[in-house]
Protein backbone atom coordinates (compact mmCIF):
# COMPACT_ATOMS: atom_id res chain seq x y z
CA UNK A 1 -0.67 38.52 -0.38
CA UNK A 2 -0.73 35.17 -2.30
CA UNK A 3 -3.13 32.52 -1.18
CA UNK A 4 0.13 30.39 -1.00
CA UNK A 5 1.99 32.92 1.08
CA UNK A 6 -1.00 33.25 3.11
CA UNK A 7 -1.31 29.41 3.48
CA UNK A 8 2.54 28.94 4.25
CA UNK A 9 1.86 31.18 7.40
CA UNK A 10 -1.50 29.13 8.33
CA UNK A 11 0.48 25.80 7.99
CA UNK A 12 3.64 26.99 9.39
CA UNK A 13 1.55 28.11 12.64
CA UNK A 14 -0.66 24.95 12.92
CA UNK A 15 -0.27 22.27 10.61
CA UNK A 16 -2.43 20.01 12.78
CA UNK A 17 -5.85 22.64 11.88
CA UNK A 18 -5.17 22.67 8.61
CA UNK A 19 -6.98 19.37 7.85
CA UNK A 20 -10.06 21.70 9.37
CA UNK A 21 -9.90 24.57 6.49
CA UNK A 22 -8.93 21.78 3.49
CA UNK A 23 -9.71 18.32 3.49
CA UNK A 24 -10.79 16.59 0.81
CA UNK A 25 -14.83 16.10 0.79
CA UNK A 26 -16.40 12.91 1.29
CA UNK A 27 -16.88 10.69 -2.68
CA UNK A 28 -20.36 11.24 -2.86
CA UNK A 29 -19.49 15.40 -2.92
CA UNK A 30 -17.64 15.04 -6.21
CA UNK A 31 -19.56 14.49 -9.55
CA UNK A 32 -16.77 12.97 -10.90
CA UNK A 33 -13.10 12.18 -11.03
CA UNK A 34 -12.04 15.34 -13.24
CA UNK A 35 -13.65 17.16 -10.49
CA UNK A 36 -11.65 15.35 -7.42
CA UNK A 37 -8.42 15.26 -9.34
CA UNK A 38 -8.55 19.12 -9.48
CA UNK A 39 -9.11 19.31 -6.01
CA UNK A 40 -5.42 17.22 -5.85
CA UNK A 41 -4.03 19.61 -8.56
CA UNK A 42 -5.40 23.16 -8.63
CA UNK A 43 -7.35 23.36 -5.47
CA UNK A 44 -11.06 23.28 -4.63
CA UNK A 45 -13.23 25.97 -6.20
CA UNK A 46 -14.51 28.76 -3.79
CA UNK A 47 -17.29 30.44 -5.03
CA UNK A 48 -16.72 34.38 -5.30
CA UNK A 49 -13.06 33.62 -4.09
CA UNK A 50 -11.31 31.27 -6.68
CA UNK A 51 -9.93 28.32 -5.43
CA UNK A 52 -8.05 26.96 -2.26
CA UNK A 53 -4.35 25.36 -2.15
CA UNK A 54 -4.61 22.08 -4.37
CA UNK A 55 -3.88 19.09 -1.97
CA UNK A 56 -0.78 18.12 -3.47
CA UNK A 57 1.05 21.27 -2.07
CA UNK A 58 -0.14 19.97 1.46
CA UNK A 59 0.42 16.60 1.05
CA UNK A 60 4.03 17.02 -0.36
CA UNK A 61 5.11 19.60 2.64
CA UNK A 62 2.72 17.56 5.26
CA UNK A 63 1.99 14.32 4.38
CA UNK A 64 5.09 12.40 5.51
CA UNK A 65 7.25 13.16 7.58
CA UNK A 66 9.39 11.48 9.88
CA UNK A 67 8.75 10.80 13.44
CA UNK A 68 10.69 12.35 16.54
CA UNK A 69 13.07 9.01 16.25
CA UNK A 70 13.71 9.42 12.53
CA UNK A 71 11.83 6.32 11.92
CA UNK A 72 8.80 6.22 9.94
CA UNK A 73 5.84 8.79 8.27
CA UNK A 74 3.19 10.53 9.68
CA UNK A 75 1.06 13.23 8.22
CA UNK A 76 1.60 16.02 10.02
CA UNK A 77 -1.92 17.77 8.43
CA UNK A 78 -4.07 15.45 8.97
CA UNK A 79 -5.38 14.20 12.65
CA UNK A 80 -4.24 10.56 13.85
CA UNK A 81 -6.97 9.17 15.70
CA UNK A 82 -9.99 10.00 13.79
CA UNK A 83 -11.59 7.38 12.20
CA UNK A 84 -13.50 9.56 9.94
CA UNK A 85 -10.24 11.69 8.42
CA UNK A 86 -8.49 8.53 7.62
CA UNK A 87 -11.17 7.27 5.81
CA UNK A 88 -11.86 10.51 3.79
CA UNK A 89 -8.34 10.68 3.22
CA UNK A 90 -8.06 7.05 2.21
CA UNK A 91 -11.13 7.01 0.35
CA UNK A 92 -9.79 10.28 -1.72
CA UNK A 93 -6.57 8.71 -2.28
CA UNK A 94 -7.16 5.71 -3.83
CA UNK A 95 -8.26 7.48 -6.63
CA UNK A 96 -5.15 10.17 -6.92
CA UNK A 97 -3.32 7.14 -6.89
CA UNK A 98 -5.10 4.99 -9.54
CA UNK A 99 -4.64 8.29 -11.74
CA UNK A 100 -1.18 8.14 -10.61
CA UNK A 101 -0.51 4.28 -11.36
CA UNK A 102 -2.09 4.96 -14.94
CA UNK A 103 0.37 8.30 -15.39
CA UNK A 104 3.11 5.81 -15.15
CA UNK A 105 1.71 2.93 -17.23
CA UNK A 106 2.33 6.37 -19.46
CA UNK A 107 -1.24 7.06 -20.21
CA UNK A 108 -1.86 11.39 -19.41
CA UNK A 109 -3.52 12.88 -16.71
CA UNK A 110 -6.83 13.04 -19.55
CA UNK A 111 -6.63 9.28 -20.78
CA UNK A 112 -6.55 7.82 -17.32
CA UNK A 113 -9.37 10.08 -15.75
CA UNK A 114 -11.09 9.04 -18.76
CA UNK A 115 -10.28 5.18 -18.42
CA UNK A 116 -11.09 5.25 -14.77
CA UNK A 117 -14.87 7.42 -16.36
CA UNK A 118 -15.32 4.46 -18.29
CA UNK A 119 -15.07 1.79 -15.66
CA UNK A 120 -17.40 3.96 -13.20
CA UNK A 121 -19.85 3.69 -16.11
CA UNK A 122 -22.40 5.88 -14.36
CA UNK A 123 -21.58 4.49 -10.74
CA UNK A 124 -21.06 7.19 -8.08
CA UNK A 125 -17.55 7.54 -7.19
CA UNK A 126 -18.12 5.40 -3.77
CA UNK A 127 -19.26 2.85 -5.64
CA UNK A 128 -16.89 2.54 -8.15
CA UNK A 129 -14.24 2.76 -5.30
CA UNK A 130 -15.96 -0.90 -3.90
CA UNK A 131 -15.19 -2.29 -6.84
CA UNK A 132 -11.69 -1.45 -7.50
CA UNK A 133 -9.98 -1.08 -3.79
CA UNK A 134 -8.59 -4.88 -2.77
CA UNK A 135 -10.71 -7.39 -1.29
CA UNK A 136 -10.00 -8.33 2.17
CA UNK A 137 -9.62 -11.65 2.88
CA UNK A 138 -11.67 -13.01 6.05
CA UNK A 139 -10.13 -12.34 9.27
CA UNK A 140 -8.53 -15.61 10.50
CA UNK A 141 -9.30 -16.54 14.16
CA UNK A 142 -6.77 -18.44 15.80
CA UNK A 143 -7.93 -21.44 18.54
């Protein structure tokens, strides 16, 4: 059986423990982009094994769908109210889409891995994520 057959039948069953068996790993697991981008594209590596489902597969049958009214996206795979999942999944993300943005500037997969390489400049991945994500402004307190 095909790890994507097999993986239909996992997510099919429970979409919701999925997150459990293939979320992303924190930025300071990956050594570099090449190495989370393949997580996005061909899976993660399993030693002895080969390599899971890549993310995108998930994310494009799971990642947002509409709610009961019709209204809205959730991600069915990955669990609402945990702090710590949205900010892995946020964190890992921002960098599928800065590859993404720089795909459609028309720059390859290769050139903007390697452009976003150049700005990390030997920073770890969470680090160069600080300096590209948006500033947010100060909270405003109203009196």
């Amino acid at each position: 059986m095909s790890k994507i057959k097999i993986f239909q039948i996992h997510i099919n069953r429970i979409p919701v423990k999925v997150w459990d068996v293939y979320k992303p790993l924190g930025l300071g697991e990956y050594p570099d982009i090449q190495s989370l981008w393949g997580v996005w594209e061909e899976g993660r590596r399993i030693d002895g094994i080969g390599r899971s489902v890549p993310l995108r597969l998930i994310e494009e049958k799971w990642g947002n769908l509409k709610n009961e009214n019709g209204k809205g996206t959730f991600p069915v795979w990955r669990p609402r109210n945990e702090t710590s999942a949205r900010k892995t999944w946020s964190n890992f993300s921002f960098f599928i889409n800065e590859v993404e943005k720089r795909r459609r500037q028309g720059k390859s997969t290769q050139q903007a891995i390697e452009e976003l390489e150049q700005l990390r400049n030997g920073k770890s991945l969470n680090q160069l994520y600080k300096s590209l994500r948006p500033k947010k402004g100060p909270k405003s307190t109203a009196t």
